[in-house]
PDB file of N, CA and C in Angstrom:
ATOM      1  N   UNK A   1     -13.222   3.516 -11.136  1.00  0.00           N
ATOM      2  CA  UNK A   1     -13.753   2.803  -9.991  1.00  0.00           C
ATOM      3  C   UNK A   1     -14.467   3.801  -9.090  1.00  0.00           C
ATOM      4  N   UNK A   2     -15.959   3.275  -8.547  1.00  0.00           N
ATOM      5  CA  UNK A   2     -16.569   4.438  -7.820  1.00  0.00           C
ATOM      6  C   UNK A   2     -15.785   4.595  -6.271  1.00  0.00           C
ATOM      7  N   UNK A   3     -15.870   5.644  -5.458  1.00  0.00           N
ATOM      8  CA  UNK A   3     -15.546   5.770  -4.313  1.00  0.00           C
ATOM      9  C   UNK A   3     -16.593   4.943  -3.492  1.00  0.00           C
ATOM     10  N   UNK A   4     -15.978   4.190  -2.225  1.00  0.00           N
ATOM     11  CA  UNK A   4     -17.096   3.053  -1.907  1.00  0.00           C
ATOM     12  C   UNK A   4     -17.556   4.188  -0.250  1.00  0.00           C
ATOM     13  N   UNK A   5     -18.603   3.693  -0.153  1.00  0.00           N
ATOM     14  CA  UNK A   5     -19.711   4.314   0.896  1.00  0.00           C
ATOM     15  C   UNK A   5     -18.825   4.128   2.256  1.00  0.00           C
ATOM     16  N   UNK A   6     -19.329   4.975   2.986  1.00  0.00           N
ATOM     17  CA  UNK A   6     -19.126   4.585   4.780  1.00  0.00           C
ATOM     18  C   UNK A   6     -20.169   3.183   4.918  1.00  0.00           C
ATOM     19  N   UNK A   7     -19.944   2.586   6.219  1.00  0.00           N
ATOM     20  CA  UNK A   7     -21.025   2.087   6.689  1.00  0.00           C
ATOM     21  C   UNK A   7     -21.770   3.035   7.658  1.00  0.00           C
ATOM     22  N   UNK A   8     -23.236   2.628   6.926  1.00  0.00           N
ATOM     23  CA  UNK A   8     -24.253   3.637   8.146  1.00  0.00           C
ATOM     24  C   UNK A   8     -24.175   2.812   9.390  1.00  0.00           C
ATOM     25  N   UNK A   9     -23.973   4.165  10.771  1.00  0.00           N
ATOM     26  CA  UNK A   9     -23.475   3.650  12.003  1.00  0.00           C
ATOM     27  C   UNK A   9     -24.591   2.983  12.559  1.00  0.00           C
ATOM     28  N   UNK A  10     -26.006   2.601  12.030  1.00  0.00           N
ATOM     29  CA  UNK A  10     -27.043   2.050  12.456  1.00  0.00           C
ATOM     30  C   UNK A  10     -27.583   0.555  12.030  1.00  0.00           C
ATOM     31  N   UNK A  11     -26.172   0.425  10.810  1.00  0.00           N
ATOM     32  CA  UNK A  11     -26.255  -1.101  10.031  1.00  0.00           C
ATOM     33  C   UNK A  11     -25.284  -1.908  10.614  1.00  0.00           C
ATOM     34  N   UNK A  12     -25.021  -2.422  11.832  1.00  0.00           N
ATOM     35  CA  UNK A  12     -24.308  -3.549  12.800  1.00  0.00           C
ATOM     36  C   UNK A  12     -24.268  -4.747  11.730  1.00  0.00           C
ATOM     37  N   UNK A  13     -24.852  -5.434  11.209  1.00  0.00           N
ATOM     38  CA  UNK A  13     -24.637  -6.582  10.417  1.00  0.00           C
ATOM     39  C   UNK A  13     -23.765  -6.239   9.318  1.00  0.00           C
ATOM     40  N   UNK A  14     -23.659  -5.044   8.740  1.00  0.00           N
ATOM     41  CA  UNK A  14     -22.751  -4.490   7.496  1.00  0.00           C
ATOM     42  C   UNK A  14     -21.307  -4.874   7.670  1.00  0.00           C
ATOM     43  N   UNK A  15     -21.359  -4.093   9.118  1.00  0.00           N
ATOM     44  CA  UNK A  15     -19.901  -4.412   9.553  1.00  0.00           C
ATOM     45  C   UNK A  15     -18.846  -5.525   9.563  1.00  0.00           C
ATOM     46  N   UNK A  16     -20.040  -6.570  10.453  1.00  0.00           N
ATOM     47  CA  UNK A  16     -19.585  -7.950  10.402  1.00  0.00           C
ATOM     48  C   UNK A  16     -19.166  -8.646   9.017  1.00  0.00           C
ATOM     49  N   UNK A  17     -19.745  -8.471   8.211  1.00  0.00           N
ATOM     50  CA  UNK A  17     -19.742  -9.285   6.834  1.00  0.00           C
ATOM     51  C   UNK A  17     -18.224  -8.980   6.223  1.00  0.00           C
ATOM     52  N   UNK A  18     -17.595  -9.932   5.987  1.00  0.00           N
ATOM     53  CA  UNK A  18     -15.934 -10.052   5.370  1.00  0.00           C
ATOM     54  C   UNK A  18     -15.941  -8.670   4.439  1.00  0.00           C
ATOM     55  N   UNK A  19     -14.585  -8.453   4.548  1.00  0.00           N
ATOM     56  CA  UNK A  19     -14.247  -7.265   3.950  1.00  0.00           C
ATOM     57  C   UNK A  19     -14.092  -7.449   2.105  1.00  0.00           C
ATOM     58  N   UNK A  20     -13.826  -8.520   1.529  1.00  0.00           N
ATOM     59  CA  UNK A  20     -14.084  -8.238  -0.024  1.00  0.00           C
ATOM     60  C   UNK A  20     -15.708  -8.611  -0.051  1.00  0.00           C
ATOM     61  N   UNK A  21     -16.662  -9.001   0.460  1.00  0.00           N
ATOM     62  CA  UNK A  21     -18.085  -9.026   0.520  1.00  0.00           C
ATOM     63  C   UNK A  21     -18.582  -7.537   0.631  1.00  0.00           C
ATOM     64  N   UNK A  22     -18.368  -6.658   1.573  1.00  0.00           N
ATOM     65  CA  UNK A  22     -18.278  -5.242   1.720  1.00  0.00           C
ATOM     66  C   UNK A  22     -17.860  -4.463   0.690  1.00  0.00           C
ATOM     67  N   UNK A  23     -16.960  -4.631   0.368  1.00  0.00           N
ATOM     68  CA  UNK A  23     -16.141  -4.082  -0.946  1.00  0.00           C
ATOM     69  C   UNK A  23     -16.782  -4.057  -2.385  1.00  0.00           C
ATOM     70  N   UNK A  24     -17.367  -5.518  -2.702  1.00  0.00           N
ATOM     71  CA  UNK A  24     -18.673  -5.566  -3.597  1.00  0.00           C
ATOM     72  C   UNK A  24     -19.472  -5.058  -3.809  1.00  0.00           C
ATOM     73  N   UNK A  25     -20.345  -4.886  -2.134  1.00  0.00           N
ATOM     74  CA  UNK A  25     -21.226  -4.295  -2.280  1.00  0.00           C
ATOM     75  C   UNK A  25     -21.423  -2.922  -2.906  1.00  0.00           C
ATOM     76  N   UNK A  26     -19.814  -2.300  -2.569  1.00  0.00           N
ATOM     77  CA  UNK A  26     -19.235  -0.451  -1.975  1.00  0.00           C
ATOM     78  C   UNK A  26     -19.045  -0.187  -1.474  1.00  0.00           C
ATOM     79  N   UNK A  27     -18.879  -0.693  -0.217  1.00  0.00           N
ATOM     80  CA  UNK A  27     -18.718  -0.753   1.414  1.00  0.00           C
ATOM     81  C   UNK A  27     -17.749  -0.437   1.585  1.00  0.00           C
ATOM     82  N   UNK A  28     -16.902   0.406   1.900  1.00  0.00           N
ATOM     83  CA  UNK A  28     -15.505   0.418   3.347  1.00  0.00           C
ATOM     84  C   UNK A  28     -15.076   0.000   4.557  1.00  0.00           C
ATOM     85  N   UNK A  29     -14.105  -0.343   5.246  1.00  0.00           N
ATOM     86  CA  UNK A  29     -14.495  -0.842   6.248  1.00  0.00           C
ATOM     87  C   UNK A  29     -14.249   0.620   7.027  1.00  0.00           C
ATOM     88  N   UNK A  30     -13.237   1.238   6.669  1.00  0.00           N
ATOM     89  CA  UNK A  30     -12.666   2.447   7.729  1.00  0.00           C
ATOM     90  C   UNK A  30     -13.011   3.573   7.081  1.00  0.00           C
ATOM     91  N   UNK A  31     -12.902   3.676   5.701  1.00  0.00           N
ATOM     92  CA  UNK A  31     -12.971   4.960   5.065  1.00  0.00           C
ATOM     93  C   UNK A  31     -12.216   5.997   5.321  1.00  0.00           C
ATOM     94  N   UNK A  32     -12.544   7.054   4.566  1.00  0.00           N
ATOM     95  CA  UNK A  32     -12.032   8.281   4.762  1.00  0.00           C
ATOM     96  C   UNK A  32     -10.073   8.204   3.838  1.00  0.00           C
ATOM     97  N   UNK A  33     -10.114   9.303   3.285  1.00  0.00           N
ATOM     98  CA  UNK A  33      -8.760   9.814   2.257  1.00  0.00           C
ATOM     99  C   UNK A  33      -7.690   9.336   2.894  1.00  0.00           C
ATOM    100  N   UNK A  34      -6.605   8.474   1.810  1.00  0.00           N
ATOM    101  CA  UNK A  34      -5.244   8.568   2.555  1.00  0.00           C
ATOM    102  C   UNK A  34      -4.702   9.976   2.515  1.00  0.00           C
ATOM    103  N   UNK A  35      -4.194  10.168   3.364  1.00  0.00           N
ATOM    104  CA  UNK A  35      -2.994  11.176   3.666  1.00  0.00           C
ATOM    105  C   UNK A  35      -1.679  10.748   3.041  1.00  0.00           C
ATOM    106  N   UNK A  36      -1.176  11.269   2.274  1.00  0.00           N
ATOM    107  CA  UNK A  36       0.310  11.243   1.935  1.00  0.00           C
ATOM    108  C   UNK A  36       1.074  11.755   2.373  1.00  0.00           C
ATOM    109  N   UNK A  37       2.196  11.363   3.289  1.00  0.00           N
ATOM    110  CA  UNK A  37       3.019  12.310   3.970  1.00  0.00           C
ATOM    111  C   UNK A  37       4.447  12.942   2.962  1.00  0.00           C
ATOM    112  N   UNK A  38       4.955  14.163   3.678  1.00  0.00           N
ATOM    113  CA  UNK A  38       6.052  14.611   2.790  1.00  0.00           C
ATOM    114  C   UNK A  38       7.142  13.362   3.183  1.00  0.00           C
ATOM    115  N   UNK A  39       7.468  12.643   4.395  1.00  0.00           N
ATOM    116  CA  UNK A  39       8.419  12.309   4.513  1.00  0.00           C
ATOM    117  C   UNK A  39       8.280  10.351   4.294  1.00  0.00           C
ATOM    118  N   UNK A  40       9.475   9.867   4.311  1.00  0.00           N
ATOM    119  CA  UNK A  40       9.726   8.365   3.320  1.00  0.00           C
ATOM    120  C   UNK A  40      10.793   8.214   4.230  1.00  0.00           C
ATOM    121  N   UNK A  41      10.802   6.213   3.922  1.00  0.00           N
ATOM    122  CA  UNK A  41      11.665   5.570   4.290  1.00  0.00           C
ATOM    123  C   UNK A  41      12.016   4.617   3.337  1.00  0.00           C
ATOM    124  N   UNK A  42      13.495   4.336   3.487  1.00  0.00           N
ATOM    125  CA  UNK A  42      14.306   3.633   3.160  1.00  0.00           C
ATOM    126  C   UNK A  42      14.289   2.101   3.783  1.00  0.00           C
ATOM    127  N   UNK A  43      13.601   1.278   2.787  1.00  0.00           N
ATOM    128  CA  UNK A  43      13.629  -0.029   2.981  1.00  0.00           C
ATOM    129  C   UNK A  43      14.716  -1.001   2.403  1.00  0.00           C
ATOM    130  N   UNK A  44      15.456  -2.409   3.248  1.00  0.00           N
ATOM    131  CA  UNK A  44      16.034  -3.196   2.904  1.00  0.00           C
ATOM    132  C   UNK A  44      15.829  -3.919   2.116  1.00  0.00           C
ATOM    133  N   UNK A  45      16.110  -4.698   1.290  1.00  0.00           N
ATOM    134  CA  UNK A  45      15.742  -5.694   0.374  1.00  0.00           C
ATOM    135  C   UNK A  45      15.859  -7.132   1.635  1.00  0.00           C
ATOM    136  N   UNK A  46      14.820  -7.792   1.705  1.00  0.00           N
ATOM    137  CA  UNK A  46      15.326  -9.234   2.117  1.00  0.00           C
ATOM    138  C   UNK A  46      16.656  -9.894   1.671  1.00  0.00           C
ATOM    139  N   UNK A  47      17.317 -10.719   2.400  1.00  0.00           N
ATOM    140  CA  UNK A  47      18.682 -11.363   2.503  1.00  0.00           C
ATOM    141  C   UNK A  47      18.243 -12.029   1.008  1.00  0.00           C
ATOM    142  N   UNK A  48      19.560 -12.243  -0.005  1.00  0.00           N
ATOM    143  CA  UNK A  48      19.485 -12.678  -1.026  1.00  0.00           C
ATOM    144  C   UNK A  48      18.969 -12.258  -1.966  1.00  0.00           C
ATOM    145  N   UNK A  49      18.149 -11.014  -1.998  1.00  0.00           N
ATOM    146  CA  UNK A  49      17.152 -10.047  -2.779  1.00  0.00           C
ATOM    147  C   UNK A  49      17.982  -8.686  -3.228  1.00  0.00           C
ATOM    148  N   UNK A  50      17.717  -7.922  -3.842  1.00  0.00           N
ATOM    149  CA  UNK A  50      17.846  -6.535  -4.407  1.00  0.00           C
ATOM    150  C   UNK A  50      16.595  -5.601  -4.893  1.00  0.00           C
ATOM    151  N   UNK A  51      16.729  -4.178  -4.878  1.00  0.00           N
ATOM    152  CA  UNK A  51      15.463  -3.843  -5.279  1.00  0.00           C
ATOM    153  C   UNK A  51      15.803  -3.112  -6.671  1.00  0.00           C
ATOM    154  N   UNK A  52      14.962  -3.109  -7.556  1.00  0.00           N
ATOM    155  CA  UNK A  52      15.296  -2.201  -9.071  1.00  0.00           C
ATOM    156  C   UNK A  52      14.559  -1.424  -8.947  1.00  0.00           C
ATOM    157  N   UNK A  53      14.796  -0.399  -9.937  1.00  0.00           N
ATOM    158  CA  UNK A  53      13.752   0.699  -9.600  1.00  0.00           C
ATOM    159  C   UNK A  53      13.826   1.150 -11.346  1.00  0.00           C
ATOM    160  N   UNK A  54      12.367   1.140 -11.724  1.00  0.00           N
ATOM    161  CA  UNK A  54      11.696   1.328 -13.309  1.00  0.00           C
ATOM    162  C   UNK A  54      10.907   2.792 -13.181  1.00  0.00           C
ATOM    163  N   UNK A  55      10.809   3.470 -13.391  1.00  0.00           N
ATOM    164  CA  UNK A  55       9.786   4.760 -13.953  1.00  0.00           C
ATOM    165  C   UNK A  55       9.014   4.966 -12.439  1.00  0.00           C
ATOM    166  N   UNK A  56       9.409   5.196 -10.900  1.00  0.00           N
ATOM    167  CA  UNK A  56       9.755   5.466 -10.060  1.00  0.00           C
ATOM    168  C   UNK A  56       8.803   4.105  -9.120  1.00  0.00           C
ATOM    169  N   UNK A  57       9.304   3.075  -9.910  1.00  0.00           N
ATOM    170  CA  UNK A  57       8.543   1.812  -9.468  1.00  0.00           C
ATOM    171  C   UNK A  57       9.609   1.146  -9.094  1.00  0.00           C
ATOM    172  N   UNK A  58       9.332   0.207  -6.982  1.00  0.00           N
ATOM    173  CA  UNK A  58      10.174  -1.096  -7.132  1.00  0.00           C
ATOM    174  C   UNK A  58       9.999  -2.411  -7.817  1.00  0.00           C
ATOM    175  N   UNK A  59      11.255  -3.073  -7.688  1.00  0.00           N
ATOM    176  CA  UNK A  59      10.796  -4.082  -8.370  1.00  0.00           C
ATOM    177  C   UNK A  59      11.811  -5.043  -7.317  1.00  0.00           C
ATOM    178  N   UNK A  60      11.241  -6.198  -6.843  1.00  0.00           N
ATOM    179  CA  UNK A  60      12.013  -7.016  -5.683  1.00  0.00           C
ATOM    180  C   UNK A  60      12.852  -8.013  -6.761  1.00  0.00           C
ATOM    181  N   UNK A  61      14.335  -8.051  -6.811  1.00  0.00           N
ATOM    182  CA  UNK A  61      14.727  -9.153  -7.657  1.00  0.00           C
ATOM    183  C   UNK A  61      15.435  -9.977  -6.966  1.00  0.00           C
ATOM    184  N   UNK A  62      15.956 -11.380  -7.234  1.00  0.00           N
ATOM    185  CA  UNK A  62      16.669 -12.711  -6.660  1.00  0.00           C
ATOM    186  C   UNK A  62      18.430 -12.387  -6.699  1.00  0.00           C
ATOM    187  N   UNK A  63      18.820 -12.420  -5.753  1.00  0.00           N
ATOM    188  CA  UNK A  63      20.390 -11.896  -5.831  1.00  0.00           C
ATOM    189  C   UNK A  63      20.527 -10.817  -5.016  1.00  0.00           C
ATOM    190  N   UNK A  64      21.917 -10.717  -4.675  1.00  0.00           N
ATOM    191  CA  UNK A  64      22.248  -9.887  -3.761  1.00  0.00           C
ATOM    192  C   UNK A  64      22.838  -8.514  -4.813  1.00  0.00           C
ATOM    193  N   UNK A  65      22.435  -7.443  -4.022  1.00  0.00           N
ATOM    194  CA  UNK A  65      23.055  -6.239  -4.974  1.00  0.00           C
ATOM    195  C   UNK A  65      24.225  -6.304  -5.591  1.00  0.00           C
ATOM    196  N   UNK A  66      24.518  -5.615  -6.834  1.00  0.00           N
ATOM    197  CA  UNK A  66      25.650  -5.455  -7.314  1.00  0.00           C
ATOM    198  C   UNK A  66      25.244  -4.136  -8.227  1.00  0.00           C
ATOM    199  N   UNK A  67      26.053  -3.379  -8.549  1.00  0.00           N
ATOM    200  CA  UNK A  67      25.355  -1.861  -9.353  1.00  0.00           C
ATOM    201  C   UNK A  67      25.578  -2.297 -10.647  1.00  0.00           C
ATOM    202  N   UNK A  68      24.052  -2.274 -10.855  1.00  0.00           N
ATOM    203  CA  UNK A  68      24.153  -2.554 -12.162  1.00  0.00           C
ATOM    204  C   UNK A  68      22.739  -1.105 -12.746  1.00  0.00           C
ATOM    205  N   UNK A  69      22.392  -1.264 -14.019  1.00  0.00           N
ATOM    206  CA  UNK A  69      21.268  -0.131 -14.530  1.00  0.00           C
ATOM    207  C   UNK A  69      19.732  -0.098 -13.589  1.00  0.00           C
ATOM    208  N   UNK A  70      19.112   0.349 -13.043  1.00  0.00           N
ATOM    209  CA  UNK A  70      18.321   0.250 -12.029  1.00  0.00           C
ATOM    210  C   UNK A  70      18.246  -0.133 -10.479  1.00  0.00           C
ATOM    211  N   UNK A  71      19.410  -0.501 -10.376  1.00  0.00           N
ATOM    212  CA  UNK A  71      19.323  -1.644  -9.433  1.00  0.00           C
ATOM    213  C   UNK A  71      19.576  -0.680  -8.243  1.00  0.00           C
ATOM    214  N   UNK A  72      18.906  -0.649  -7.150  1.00  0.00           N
ATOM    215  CA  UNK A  72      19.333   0.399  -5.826  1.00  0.00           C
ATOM    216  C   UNK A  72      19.155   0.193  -4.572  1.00  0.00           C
ATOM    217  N   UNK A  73      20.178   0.352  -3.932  1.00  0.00           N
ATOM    218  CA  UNK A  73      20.911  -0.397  -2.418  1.00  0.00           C
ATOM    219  C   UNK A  73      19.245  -0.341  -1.681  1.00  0.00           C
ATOM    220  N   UNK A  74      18.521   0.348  -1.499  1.00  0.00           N
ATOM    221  CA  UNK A  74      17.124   0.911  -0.740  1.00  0.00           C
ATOM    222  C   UNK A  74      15.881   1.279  -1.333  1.00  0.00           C
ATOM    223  N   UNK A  75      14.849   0.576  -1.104  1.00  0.00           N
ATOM    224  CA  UNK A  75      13.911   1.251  -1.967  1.00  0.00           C
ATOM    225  C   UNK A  75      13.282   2.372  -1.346  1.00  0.00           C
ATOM    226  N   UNK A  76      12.919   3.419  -1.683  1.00  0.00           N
ATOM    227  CA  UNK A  76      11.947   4.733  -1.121  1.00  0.00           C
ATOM    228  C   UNK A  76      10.818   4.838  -0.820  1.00  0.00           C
ATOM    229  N   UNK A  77      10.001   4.875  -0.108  1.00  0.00           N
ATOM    230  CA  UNK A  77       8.739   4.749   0.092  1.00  0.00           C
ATOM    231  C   UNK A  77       7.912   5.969   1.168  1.00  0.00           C
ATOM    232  N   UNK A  78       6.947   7.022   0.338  1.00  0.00           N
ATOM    233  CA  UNK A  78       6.444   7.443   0.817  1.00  0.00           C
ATOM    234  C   UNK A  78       5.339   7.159   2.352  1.00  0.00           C
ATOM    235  N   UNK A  79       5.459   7.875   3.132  1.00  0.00           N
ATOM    236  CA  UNK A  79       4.746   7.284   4.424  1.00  0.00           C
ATOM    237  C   UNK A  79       2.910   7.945   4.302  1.00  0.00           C
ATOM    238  N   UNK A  80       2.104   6.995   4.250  1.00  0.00           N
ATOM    239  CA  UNK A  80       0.833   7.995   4.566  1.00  0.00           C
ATOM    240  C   UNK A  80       0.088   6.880   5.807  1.00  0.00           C
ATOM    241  N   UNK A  81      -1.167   7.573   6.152  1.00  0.00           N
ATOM    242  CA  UNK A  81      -2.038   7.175   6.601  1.00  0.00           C
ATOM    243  C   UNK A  81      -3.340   7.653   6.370  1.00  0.00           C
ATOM    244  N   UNK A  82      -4.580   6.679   7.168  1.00  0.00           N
ATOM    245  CA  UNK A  82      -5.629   6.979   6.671  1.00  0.00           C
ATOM    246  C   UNK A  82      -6.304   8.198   7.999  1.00  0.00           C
ATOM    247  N   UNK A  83      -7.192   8.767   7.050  1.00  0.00           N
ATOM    248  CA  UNK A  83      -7.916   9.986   8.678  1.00  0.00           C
ATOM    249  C   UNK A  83      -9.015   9.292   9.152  1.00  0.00           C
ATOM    250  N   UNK A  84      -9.022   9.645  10.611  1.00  0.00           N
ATOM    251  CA  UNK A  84     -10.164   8.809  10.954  1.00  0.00           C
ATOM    252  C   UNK A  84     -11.185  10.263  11.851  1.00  0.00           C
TER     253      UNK A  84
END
């Protein structure tokens, strides 16, 4: 997939136009590299839910935890943001 363009700061109508229309074109709306941070949080599963975890992938399942092969109280999630 190509890396999609800035908008040139002199094309005002670019902007406006919906963001998967932009995206088509190549367009970004914000641009610029995520940042990956070193540090993560520990997310809940919704009430009645559990999270599994496959080849360092979640997976949201139906049911409340119980330890079973994958299955883990929190899922992990790296924190990033974008640079502006």
């Amino acid at each position: 997939m190509k890396a999609k363009k800035k908008i040139p700061s002199n094309n005002k109508g670019l902007s406006k136009l919906p963001k998967d229309v932009r995206n088509k074109m190549g367009y970004m709306k914000e641009g610029g590299k995520l940042k990956v941070s070193s540090k993560s949080v520990g997310i809940d599963p919704p009430a009645g839910h559990h999270w599994m975890e496959e080849q360092g992938r979640y997976y949201l399942m139906e049911g409340n935890y119980k330890p079973h092969p994958g299955a883990v109280k929190k899922a992990n999630f790296k924190l990033a943001s974008h640079s502006k």
